[in-house]
N, C-alpha and C. Protein backbone atom coordinates (compact mmCIF):
# COMPACT_ATOMS: atom_id res chain seq x y z
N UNK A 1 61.16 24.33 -215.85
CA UNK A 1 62.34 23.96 -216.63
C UNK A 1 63.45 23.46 -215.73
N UNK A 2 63.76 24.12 -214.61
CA UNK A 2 64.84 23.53 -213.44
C UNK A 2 64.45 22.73 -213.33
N UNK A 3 63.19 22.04 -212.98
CA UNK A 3 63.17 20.50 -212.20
C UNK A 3 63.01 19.63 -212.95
N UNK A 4 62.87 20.05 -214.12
CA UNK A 4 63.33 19.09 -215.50
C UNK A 4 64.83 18.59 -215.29
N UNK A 5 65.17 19.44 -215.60
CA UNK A 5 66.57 19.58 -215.87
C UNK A 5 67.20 19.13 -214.61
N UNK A 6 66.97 19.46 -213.59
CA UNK A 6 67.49 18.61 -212.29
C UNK A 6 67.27 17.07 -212.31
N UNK A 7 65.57 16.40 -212.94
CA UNK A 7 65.33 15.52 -212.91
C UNK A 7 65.53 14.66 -214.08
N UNK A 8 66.62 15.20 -215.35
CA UNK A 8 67.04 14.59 -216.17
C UNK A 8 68.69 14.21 -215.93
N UNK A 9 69.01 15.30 -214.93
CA UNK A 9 70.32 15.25 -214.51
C UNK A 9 70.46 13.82 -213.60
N UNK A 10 69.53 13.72 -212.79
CA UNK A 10 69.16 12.45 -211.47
C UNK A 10 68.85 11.50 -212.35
N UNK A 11 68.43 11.32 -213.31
CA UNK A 11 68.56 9.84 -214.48
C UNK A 11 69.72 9.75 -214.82
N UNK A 12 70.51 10.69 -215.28
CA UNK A 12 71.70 10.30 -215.90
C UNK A 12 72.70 9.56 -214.98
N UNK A 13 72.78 10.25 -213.55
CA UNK A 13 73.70 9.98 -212.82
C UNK A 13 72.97 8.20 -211.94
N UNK A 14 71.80 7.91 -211.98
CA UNK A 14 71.29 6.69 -211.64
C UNK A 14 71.45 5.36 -212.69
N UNK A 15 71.58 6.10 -214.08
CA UNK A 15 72.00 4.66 -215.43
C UNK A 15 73.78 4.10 -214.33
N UNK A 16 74.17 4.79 -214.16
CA UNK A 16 75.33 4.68 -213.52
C UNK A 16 75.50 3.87 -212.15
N UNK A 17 74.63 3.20 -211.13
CA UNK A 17 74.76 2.46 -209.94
C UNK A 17 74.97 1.27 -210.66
N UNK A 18 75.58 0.86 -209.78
CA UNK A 18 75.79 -0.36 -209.68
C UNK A 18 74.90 -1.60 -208.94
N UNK A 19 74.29 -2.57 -209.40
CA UNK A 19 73.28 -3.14 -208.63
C UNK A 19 74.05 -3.98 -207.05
N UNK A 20 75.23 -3.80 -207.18
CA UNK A 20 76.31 -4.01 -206.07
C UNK A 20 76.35 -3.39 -204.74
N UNK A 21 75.79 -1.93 -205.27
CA UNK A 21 75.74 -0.69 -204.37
C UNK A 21 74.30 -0.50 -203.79
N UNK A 22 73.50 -1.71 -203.97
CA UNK A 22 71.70 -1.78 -203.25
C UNK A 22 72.15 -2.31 -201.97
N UNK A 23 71.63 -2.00 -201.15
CA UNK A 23 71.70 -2.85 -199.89
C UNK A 23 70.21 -2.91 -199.53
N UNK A 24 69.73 -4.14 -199.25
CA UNK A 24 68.38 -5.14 -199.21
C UNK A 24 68.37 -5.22 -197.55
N UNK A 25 67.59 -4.49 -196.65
CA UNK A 25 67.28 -5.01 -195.70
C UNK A 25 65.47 -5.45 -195.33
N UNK A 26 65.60 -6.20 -194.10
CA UNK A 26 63.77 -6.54 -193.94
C UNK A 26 63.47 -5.44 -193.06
N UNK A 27 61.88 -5.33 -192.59
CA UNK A 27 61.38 -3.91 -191.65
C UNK A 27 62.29 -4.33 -190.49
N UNK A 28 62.76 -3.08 -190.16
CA UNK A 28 63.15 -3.32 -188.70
C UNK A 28 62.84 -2.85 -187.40
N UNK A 29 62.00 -2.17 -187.76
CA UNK A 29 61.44 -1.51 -186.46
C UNK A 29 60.89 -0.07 -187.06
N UNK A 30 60.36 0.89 -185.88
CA UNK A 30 59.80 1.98 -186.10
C UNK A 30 60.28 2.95 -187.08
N UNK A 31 61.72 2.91 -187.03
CA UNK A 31 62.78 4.06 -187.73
C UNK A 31 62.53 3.82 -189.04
N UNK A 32 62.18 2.00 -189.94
CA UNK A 32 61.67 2.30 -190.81
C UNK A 32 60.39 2.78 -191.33
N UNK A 33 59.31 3.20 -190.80
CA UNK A 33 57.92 3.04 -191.14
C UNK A 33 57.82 4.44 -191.71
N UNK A 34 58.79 5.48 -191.14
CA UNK A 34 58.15 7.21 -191.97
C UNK A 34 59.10 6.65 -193.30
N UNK A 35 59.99 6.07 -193.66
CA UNK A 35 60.40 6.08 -195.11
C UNK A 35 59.44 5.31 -195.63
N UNK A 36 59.10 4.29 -195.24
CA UNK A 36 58.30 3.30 -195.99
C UNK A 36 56.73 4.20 -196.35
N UNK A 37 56.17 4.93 -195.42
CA UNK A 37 54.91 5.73 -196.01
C UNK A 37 55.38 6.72 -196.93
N UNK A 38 56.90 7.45 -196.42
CA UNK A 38 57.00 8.54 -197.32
C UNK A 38 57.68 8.10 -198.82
N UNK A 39 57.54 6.64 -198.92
CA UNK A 39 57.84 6.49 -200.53
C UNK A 39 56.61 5.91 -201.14
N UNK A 40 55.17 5.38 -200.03
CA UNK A 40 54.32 5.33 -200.43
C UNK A 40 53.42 6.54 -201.42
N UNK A 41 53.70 7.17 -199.91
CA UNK A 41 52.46 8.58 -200.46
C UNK A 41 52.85 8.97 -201.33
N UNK A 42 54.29 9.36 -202.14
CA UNK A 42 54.72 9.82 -203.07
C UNK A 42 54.56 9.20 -204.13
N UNK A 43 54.34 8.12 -204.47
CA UNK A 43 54.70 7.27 -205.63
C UNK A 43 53.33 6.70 -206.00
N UNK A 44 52.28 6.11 -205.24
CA UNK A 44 51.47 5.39 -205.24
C UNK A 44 50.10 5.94 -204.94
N UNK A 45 49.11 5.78 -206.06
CA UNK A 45 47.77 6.48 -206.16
C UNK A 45 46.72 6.75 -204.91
N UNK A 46 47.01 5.64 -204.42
CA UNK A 46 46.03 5.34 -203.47
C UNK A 46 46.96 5.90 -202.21
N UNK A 47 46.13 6.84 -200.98
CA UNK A 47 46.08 6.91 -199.73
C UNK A 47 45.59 6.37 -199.25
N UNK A 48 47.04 6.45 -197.48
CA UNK A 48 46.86 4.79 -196.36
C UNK A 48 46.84 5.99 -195.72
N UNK A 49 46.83 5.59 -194.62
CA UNK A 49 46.77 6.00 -193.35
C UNK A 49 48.07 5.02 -192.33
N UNK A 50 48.37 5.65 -191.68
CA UNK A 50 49.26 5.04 -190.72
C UNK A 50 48.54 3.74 -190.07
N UNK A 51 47.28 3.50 -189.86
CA UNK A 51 46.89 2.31 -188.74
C UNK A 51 47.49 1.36 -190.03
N UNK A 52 47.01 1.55 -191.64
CA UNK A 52 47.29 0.38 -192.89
C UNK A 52 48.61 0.38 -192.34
N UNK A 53 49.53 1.19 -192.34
CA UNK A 53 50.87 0.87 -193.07
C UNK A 53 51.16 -0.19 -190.82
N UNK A 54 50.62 0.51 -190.29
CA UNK A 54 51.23 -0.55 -189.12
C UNK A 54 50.61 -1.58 -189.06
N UNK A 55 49.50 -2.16 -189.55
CA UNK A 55 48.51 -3.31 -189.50
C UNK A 55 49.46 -4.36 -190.11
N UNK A 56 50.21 -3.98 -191.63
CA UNK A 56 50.80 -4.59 -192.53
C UNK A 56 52.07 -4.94 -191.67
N UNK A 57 53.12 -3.78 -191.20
CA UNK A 57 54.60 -4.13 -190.57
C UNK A 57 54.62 -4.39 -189.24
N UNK A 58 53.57 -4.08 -188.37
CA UNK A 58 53.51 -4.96 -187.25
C UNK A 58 53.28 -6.28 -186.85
N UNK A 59 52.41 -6.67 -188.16
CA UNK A 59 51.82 -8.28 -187.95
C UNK A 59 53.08 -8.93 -188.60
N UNK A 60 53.23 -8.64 -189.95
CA UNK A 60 54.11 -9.49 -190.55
C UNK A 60 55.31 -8.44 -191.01
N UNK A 61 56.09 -8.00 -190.42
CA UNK A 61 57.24 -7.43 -190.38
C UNK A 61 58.33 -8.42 -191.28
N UNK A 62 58.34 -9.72 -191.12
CA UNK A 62 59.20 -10.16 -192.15
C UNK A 62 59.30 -10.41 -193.70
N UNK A 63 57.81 -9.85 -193.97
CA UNK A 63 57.61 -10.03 -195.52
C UNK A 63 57.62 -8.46 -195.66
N UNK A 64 58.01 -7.42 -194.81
CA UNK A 64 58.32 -6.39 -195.96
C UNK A 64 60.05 -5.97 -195.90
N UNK A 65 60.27 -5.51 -196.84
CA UNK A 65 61.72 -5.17 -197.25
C UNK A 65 61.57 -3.88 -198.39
N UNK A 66 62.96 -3.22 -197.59
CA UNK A 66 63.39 -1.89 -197.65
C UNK A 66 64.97 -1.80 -199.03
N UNK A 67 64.76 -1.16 -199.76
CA UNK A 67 65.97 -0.88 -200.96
C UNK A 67 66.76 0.21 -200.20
N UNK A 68 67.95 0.31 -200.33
CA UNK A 68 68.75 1.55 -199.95
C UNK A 68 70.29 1.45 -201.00
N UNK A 69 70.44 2.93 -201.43
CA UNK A 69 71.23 3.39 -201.90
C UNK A 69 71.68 4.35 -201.23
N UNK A 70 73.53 3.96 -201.17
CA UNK A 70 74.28 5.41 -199.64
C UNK A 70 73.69 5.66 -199.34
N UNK A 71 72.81 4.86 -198.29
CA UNK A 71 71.76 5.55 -197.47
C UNK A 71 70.67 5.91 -197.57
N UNK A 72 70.56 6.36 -199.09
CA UNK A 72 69.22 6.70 -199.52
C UNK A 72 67.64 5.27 -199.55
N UNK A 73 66.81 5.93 -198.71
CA UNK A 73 66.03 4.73 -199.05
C UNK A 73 64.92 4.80 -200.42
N UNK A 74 65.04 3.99 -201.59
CA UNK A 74 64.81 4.35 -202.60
C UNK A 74 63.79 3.22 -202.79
N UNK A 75 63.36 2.40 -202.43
CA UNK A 75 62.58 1.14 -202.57
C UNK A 75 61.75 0.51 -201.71
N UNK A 76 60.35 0.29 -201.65
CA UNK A 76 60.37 -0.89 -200.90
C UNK A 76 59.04 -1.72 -201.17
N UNK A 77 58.93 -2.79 -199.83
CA UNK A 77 57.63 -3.86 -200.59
C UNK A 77 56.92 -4.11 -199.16
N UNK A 78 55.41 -3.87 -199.50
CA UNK A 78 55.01 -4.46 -197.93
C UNK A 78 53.82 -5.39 -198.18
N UNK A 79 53.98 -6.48 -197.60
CA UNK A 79 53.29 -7.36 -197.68
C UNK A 79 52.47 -8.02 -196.49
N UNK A 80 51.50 -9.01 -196.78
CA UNK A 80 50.93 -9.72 -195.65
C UNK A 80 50.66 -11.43 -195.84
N UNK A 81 50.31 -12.37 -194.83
CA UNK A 81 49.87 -13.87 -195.25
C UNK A 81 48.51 -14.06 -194.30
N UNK A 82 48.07 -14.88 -194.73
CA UNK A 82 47.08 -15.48 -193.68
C UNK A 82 45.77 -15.99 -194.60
N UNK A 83 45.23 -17.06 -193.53
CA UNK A 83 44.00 -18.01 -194.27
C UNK A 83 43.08 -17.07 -195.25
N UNK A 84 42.95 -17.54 -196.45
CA UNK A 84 41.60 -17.36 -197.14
C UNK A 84 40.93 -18.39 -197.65
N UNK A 85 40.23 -18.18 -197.56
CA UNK A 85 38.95 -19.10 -198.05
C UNK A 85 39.65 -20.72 -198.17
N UNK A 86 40.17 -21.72 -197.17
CA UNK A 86 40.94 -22.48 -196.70
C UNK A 86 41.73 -22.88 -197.36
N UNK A 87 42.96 -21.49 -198.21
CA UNK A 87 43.88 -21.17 -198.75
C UNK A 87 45.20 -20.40 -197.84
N UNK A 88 46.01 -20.92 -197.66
CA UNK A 88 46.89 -19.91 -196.99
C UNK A 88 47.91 -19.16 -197.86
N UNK A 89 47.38 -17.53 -197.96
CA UNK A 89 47.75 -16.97 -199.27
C UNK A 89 48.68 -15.79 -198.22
N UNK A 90 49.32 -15.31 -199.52
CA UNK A 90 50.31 -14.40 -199.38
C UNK A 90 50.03 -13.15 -200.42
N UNK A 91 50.22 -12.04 -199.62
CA UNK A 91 49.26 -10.70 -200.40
C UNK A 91 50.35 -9.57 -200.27
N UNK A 92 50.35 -8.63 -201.80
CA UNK A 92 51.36 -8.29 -201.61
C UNK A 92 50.69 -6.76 -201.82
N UNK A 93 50.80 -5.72 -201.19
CA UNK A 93 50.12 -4.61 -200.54
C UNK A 93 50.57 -3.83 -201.90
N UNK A 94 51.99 -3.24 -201.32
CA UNK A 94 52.35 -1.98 -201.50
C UNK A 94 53.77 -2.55 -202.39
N UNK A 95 54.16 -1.59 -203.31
CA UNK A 95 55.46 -2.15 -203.96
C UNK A 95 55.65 -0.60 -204.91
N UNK A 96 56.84 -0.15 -203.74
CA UNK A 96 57.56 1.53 -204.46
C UNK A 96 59.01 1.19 -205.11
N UNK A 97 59.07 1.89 -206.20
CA UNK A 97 61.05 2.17 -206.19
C UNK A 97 60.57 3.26 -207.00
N UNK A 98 61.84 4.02 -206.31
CA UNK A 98 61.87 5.78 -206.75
C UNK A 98 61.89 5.57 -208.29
N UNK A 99 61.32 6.71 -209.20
CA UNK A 99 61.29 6.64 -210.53
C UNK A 99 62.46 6.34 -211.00
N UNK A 100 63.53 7.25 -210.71
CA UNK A 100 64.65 7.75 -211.19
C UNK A 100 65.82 5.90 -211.10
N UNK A 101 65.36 4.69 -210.45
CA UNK A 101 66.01 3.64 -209.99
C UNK A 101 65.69 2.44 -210.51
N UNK A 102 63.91 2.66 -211.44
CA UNK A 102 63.69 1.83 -212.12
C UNK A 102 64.18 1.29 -213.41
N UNK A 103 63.89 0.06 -213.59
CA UNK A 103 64.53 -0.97 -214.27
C UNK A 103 65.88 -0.89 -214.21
N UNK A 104 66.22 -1.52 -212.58
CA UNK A 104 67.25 -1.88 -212.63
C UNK A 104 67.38 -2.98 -211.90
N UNK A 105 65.88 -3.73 -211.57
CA UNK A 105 66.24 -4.89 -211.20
C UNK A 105 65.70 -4.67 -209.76
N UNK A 106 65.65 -3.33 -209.33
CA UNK A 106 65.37 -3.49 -207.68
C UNK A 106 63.82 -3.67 -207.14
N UNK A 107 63.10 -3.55 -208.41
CA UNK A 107 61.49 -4.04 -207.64
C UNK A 107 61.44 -5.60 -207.85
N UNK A 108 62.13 -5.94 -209.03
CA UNK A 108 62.36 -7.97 -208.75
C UNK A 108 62.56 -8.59 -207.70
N UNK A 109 64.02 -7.42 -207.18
CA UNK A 109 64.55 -8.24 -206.30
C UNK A 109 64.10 -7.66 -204.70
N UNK A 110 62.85 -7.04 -204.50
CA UNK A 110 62.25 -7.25 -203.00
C UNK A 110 60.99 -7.22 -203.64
N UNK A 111 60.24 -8.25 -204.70
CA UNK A 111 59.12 -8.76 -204.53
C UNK A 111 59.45 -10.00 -204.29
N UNK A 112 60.73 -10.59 -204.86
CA UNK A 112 61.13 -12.17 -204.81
C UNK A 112 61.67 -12.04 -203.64
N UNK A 113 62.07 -11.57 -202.72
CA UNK A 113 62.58 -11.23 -201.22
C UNK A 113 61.09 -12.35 -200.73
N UNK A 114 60.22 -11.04 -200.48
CA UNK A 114 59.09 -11.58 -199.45
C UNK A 114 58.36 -12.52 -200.44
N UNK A 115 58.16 -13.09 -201.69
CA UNK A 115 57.49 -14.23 -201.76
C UNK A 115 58.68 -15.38 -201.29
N UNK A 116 59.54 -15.06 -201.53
CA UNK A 116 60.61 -16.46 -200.92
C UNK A 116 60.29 -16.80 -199.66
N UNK A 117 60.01 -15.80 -198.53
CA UNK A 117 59.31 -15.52 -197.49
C UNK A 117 58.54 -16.79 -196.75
N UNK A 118 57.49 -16.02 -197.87
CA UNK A 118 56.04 -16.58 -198.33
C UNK A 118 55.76 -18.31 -198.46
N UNK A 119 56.81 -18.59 -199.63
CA UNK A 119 56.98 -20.01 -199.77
C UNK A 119 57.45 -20.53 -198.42
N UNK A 120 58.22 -20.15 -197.72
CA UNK A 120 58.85 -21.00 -196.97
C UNK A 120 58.06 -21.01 -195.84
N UNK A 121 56.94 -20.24 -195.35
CA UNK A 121 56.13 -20.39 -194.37
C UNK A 121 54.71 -20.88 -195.00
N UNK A 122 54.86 -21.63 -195.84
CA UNK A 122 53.57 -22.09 -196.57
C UNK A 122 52.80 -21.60 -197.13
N UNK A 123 52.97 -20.64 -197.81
CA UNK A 123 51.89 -19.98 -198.74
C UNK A 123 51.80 -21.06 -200.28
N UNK A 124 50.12 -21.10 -200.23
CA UNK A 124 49.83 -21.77 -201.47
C UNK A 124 50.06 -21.16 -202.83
N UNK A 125 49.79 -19.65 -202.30
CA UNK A 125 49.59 -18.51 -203.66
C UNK A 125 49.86 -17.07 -202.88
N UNK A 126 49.83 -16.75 -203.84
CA UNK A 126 50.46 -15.17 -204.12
C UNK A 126 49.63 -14.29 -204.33
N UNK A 127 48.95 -13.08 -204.22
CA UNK A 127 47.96 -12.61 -205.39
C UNK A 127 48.30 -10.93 -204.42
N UNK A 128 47.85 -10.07 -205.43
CA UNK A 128 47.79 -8.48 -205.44
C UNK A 128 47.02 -8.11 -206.42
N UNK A 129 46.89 -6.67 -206.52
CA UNK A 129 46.25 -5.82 -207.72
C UNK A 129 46.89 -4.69 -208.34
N UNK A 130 46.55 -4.39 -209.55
CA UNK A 130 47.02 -3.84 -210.13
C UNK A 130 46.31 -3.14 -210.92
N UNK A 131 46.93 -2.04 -211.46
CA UNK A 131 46.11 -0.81 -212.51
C UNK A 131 46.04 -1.38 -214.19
N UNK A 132 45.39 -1.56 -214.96
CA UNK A 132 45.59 -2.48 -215.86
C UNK A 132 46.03 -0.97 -216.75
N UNK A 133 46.50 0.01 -216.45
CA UNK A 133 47.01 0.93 -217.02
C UNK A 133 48.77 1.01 -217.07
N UNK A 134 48.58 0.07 -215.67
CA UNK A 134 50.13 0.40 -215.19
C UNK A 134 51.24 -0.89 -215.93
N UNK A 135 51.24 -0.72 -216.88
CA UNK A 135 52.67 -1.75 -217.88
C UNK A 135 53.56 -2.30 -217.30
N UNK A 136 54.03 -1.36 -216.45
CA UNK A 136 55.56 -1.65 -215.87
C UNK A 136 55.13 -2.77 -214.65
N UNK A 137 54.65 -2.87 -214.01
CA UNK A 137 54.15 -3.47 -213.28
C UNK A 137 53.24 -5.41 -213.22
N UNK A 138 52.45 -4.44 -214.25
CA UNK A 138 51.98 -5.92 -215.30
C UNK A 138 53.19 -6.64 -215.39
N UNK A 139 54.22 -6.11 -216.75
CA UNK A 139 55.33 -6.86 -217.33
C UNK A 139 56.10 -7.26 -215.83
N UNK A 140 56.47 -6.42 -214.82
CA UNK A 140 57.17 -7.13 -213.89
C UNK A 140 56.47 -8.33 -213.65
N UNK A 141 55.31 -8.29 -212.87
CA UNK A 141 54.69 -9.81 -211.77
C UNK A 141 54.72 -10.67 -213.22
N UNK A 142 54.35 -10.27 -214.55
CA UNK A 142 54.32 -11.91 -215.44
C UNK A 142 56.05 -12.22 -215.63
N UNK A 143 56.91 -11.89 -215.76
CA UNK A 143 57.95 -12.10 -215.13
C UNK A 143 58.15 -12.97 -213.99
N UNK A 144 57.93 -12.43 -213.15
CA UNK A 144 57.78 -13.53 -211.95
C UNK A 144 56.40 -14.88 -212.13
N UNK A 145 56.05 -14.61 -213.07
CA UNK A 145 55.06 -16.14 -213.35
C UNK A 145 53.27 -15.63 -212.81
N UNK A 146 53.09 -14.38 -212.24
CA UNK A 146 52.17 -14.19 -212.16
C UNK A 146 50.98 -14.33 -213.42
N UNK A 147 49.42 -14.58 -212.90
CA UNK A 147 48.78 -14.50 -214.52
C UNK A 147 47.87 -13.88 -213.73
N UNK A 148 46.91 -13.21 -214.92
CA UNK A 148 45.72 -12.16 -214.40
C UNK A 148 44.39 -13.14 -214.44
N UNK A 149 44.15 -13.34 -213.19
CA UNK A 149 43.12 -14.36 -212.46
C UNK A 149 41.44 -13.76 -213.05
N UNK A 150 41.73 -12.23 -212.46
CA UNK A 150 40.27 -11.22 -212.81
C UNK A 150 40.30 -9.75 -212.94
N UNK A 151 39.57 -9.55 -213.51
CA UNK A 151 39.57 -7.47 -214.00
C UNK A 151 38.44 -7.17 -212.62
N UNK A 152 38.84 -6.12 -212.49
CA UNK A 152 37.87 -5.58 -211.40
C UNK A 152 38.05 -4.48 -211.60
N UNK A 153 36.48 -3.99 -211.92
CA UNK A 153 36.30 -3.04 -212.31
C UNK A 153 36.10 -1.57 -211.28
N UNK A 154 36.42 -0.81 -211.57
CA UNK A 154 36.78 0.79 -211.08
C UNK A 154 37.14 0.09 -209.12
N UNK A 155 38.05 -0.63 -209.40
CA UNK A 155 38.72 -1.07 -208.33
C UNK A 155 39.42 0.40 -207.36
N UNK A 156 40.19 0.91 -207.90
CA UNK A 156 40.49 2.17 -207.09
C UNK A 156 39.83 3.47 -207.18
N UNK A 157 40.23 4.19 -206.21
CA UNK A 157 39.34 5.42 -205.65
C UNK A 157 39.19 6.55 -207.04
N UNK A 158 40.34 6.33 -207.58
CA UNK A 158 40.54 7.04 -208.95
C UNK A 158 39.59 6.95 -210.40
N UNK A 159 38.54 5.63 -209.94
CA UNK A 159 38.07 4.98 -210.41
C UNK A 159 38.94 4.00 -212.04
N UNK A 160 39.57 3.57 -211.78
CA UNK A 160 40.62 2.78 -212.63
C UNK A 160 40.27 1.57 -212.84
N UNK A 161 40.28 0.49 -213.78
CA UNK A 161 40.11 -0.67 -212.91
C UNK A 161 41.59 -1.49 -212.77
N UNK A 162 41.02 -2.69 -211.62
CA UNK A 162 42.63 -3.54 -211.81
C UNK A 162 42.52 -4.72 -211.81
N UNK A 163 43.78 -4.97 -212.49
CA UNK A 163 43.87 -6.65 -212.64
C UNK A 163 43.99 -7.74 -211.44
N UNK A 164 43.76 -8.64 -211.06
CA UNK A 164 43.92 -9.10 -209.76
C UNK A 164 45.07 -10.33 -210.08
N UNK A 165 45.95 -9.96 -209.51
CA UNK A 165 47.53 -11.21 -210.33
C UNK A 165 47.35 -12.31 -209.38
N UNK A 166 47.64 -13.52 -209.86
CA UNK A 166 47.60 -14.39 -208.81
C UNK A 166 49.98 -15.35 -208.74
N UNK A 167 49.99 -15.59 -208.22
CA UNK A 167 51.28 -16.85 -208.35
C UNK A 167 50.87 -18.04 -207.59
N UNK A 168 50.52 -18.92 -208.32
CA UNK A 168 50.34 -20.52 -207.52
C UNK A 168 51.45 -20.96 -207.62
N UNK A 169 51.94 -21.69 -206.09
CA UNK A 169 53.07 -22.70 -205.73
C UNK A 169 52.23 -23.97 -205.54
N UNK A 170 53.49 -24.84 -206.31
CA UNK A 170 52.90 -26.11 -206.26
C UNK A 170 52.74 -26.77 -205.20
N UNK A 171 51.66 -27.59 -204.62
CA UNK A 171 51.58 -28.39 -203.29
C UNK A 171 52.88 -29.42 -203.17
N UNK A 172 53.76 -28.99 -201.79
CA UNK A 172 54.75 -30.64 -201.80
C UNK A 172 54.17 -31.82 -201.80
N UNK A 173 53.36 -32.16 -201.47
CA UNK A 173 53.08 -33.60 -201.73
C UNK A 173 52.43 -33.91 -203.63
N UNK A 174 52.36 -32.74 -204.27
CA UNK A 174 52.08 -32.84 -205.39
C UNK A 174 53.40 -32.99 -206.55
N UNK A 175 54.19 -32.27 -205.54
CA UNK A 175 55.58 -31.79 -206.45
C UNK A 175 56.22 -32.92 -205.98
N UNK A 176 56.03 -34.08 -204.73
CA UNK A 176 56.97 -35.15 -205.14
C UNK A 176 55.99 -36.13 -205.53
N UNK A 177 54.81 -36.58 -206.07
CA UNK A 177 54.22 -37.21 -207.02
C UNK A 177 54.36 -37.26 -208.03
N UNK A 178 55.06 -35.84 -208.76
CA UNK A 178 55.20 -35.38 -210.02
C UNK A 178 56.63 -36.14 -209.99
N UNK A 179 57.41 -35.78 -208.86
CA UNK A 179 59.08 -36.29 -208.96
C UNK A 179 59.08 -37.59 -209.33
N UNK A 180 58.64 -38.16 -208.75
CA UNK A 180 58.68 -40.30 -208.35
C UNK A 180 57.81 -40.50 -210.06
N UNK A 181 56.74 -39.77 -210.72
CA UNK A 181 56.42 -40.14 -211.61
C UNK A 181 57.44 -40.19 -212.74
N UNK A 182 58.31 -38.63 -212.63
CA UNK A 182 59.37 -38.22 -213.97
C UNK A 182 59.83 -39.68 -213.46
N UNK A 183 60.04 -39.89 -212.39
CA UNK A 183 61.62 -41.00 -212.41
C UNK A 183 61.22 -42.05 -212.76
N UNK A 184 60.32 -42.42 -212.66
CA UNK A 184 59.21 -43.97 -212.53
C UNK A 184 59.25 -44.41 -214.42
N UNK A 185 58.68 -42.94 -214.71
CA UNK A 185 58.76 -42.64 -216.45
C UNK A 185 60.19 -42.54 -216.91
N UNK A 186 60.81 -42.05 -216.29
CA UNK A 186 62.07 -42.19 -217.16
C UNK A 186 62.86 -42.72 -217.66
N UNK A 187 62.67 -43.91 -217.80
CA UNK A 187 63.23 -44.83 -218.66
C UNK A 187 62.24 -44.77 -220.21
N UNK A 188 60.76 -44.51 -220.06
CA UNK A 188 60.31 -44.11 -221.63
C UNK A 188 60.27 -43.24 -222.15
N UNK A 189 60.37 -42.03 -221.35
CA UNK A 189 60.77 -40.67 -221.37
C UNK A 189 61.75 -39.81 -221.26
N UNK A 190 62.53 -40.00 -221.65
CA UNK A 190 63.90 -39.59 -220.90
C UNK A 190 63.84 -38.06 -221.37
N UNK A 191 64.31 -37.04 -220.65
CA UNK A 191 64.57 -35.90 -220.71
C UNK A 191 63.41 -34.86 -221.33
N UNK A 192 62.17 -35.52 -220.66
CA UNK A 192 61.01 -34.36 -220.47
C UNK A 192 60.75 -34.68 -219.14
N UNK A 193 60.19 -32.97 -219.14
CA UNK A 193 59.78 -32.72 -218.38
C UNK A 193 58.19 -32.14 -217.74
N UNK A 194 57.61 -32.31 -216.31
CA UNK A 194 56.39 -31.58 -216.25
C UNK A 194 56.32 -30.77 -216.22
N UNK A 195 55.48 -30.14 -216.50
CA UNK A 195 56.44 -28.35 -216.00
C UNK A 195 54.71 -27.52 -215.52
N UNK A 196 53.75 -28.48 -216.46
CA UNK A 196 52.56 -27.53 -216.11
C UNK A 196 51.84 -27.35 -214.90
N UNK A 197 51.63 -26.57 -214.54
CA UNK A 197 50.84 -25.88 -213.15
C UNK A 197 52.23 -25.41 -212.22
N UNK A 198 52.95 -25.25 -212.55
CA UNK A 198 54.04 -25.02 -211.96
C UNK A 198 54.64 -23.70 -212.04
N UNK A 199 55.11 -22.89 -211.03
CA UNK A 199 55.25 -21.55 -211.40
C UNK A 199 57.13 -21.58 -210.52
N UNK A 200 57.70 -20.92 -211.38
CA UNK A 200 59.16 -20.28 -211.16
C UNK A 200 59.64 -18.82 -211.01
N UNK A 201 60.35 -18.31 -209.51
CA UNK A 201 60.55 -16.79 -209.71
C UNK A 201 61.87 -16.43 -209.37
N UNK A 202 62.28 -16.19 -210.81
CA UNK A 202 63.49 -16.17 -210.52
C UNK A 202 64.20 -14.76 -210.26
């Protein structure tokens, strides 16, 4: 009954932050890595091991990012890039925010952190997995334009299965073919637009 009651008390007083009062930093070194596991292990089904969580923030340290409230570290996202199948994709691991902080905007805003990342060092696509149990999660990435590529079945250790999300960015040399066409067309077309195969995260 106390830790109810403690933990209904810690909702009430969290409807109350201000999304003003987040401070967004990227990994910065060692000092972050015990918060970043210790909001893993707590929150998230699956056990890592320390070599995962340094494989992920040692290689690509700039695609993960840390949430903090006064100090408190309440959030974060760890990610990775590199060739697949002669795709250069962007993979998004791990993604915590303390219960008590959700929906308030702070898992949007450090998944769109490191895919912005992502885009800007050339990633074609996006993709992770997911618990096709887990809602909150689902509804976030289709939000961000994600779509569910494939089910995979008893994917985690829990035996669960998960959805596999993908986000395709459009190729530049495709996205100014598309440009020179709107303009080329626009004199018979005026004020449409392409929009398909095209993904936005806002």
């Amino acid at each position: 009954m106390e830790e109810t009651k403690k933990e209904e008390e810690g909702e009430a007083v969290m409807e109350e932050v201000d999304p003003s009062e987040i401070d967004y930093v990227s990994y910065g070194g060692e000092h972050h890595l015990p918060l970043i596991m210790r909001l893993v292990d707590k929150e998230l089904s699956e056990p890592y091991s320390i070599f995962t969580y340094r494989y992920f923030v040692y290689l690509w340290p700039q695609l993960s990012f840390l949430a903090f409230h006064k100090g408190n570290c309440i959030g974060t996202v760890v990610c990775k890039m590199g060739e697949h199948r002669n795709t250069f994709r962007g993979y998004i691991a791990m993604l915590v925010v303390i219960k008590s902080y959700r929906g308030k905007g702070i898992a949007t805003e450090l998944v769109t952190r490191s895919i912005q990342v992502m885009m800007e060092s050339g990633c074609e696509e996006v993709t992770l997995e997911a618990e096709v149990s887990n809602k909150g999660a689902l509804a976030l990435y289709g939000r961000l334009g994600f779509i569910r590529a494939k089910r995979l079945f008893r994917y985690y250790l829990n035996g669960v299965d998960a959805f596999r999300l993908k986000l395709l960015f459009p190729r530049p040399e495709i996205s100014s073919l598309l440009r020179m066409a709107n303009n080329e067309d626009g004199y018979y077309h005026n004020n449409q637009q392409f929009e398909e195969g095209s993904s936005q995260v806002n």
